[in-house]
Protein backbone atom coordinates (compact mmCIF):
# COMPACT_ATOMS: atom_id res chain seq x y z
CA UNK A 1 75.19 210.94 -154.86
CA UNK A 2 75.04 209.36 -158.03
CA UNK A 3 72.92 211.05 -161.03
CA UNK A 4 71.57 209.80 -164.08
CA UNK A 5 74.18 211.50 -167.43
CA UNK A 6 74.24 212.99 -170.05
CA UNK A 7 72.58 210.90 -172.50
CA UNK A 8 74.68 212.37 -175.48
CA UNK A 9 78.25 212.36 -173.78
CA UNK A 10 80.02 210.52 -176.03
CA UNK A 11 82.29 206.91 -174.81
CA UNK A 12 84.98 206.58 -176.65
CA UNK A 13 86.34 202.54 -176.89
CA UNK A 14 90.01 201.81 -176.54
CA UNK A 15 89.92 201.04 -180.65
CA UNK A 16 88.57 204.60 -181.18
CA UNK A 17 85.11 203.74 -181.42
CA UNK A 18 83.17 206.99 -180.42
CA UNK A 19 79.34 206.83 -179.66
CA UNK A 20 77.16 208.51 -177.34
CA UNK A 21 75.54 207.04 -173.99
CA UNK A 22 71.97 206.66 -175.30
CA UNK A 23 74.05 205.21 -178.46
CA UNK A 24 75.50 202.53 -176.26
CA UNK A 25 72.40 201.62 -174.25
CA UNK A 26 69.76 201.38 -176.97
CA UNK A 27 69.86 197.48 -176.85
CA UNK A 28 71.34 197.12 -173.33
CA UNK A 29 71.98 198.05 -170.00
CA UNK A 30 75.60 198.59 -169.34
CA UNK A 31 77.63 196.91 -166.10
CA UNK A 32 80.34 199.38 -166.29
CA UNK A 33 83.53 199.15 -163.82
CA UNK A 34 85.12 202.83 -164.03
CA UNK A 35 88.58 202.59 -163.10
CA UNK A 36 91.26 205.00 -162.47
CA UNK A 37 94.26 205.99 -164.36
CA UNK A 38 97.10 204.62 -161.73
CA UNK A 39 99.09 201.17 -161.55
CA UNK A 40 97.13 200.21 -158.63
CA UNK A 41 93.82 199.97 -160.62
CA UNK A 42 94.86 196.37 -161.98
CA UNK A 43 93.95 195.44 -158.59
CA UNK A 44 90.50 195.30 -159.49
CA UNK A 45 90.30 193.27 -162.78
CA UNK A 46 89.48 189.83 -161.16
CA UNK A 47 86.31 191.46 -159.58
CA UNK A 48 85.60 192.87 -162.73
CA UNK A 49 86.41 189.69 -164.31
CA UNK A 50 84.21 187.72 -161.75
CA UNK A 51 81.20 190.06 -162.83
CA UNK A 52 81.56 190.08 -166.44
CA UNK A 53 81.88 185.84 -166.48
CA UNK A 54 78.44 185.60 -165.34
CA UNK A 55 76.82 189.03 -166.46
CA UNK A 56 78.53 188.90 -169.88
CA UNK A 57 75.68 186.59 -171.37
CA UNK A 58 72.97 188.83 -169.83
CA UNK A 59 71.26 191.63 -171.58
CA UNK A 60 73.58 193.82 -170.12
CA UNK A 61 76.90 194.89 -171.88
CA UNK A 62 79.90 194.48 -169.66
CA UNK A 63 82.56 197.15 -169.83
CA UNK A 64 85.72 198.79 -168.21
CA UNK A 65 85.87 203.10 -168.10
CA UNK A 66 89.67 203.70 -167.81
CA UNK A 67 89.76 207.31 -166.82
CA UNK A 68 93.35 207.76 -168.54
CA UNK A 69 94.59 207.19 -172.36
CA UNK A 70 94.45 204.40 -174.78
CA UNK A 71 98.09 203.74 -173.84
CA UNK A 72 97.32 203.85 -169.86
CA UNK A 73 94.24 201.78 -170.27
CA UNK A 74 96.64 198.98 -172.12
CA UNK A 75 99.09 198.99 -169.54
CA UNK A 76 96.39 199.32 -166.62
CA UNK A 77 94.39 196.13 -168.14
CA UNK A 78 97.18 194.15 -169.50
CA UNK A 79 95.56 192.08 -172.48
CA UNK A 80 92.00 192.39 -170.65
CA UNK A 81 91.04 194.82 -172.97
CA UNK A 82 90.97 192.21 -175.72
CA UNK A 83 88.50 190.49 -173.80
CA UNK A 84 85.73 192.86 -172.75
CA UNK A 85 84.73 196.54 -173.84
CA UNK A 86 86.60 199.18 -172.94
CA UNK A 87 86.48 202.70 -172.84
CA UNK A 88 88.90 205.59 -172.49
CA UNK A 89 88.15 208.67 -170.80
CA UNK A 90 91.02 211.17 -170.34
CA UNK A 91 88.66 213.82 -168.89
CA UNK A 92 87.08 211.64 -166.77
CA UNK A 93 83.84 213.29 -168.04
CA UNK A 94 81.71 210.12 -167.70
CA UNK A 95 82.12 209.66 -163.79
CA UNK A 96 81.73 213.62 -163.54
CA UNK A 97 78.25 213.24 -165.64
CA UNK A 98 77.37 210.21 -162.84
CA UNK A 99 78.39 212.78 -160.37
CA UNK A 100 81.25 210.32 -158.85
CA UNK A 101 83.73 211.29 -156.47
CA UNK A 102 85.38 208.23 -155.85
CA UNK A 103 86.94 205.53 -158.07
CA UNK A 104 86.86 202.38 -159.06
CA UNK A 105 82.93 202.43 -159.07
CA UNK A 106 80.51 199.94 -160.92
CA UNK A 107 77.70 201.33 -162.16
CA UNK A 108 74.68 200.07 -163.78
CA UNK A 109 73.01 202.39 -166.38
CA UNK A 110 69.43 201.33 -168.07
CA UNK A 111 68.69 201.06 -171.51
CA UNK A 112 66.87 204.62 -170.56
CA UNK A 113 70.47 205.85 -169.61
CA UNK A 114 69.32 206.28 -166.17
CA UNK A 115 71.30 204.98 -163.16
CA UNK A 116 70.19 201.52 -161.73
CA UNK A 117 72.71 201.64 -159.22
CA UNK A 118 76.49 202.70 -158.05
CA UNK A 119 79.38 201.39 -155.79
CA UNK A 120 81.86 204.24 -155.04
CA UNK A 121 85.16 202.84 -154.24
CA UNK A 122 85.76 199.06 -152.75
CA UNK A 123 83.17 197.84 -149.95
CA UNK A 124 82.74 194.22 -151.61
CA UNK A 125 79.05 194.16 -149.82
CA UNK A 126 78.68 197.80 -151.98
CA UNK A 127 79.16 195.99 -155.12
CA UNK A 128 77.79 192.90 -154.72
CA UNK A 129 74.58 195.19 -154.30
CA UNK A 130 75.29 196.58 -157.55
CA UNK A 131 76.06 193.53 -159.25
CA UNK A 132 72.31 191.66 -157.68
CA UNK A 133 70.08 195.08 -159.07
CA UNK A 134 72.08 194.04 -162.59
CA UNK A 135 71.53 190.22 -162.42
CA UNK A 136 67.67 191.14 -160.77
CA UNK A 137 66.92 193.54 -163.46
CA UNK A 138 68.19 190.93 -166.22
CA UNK A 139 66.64 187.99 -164.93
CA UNK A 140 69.86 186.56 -164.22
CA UNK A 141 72.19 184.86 -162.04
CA UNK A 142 74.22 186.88 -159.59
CA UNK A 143 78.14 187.12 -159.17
CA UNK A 144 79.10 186.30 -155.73
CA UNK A 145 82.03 188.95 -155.02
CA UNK A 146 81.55 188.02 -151.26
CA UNK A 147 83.44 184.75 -151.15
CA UNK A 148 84.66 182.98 -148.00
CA UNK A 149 88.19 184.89 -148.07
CA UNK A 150 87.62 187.59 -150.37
CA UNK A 151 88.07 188.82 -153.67
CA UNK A 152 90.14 191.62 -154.82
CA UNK A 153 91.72 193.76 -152.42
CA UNK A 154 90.71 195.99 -148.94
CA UNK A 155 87.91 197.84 -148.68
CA UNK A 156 89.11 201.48 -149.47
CA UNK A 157 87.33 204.15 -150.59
CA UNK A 158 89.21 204.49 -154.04
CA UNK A 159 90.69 207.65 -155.48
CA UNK A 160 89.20 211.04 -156.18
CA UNK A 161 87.76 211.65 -159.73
């Protein structure tokens, strides 16, 4: 079960951009999509993707957690980076804050740094939840990642943190 972090844990971007959590949130809520450190994690950039094209002009800030290094967050994102925030996290110490188990997740933290909401692993119908309580809480339109043929790959339930 998710639980709310550790307001000062520090994110660190993939240009070396440290700041804490409460840091991060002051202005926004943050749509984060925590991803692990293996090849197979690419998998999940078009959902991401999907989410951050119509939550990226909310009041949220959109974001991907690579649990890995600068250079396995590059080679897991391939260019995406450029695009959209992005964290590293070698010690995986933000999903262990959040009390995750499984990855990928998305998670929605408030501007209070308290959780809104989590998806552990892929259901689609899990994170399209998540991704509603974001667009609900911002007064905003809501990704559909429930489309007539799917998006992204099976349901699994992800990796252990």
């Amino acid at each position: 079960m998710a639980k709310n972090p550790d307001p000062t844990l520090e994110l660190t971007t993939i240009a070396g951009l440290q700041r804490t959590i409460d840091d991060w949130s002051t202005t926004f809520h943050l749509c984060l999509v925590i991803l692990p450190d293996r090849p197979e994690a690419a998998a999940w950039i078009p959902v991401a993707q999907t989410i951050f094209d119509v939550l990226g002009d909310s009041d949220a800030r959109c974001g991907y957690v690579v649990t890995g290094s600068r250079l396995i967050a590059e080679r897991i994102l391939d260019g995406e980076e450029a695009r959209a925030l992005t964290f590293v996290d070698p010690d995986a110490a933000l999903p262990k804050t959040l009390g995750l188990t499984r990855l990928p997740a998305l998670v929605h933290l408030r501007q209070d740094t308290s959780v809104g909401e989590v998806a552990e692993g892929w259901d689609p119908f899990e994170w399209q939840r998540v991704a509603k309580s974001v667009a609900e809480a911002m007064a905003w339109s809501t990704p559909d990642l429930t489309p007539p043929g799917g998006l992204g790959p099976r349901p699994t339930e992800g990796w252990p943190v």
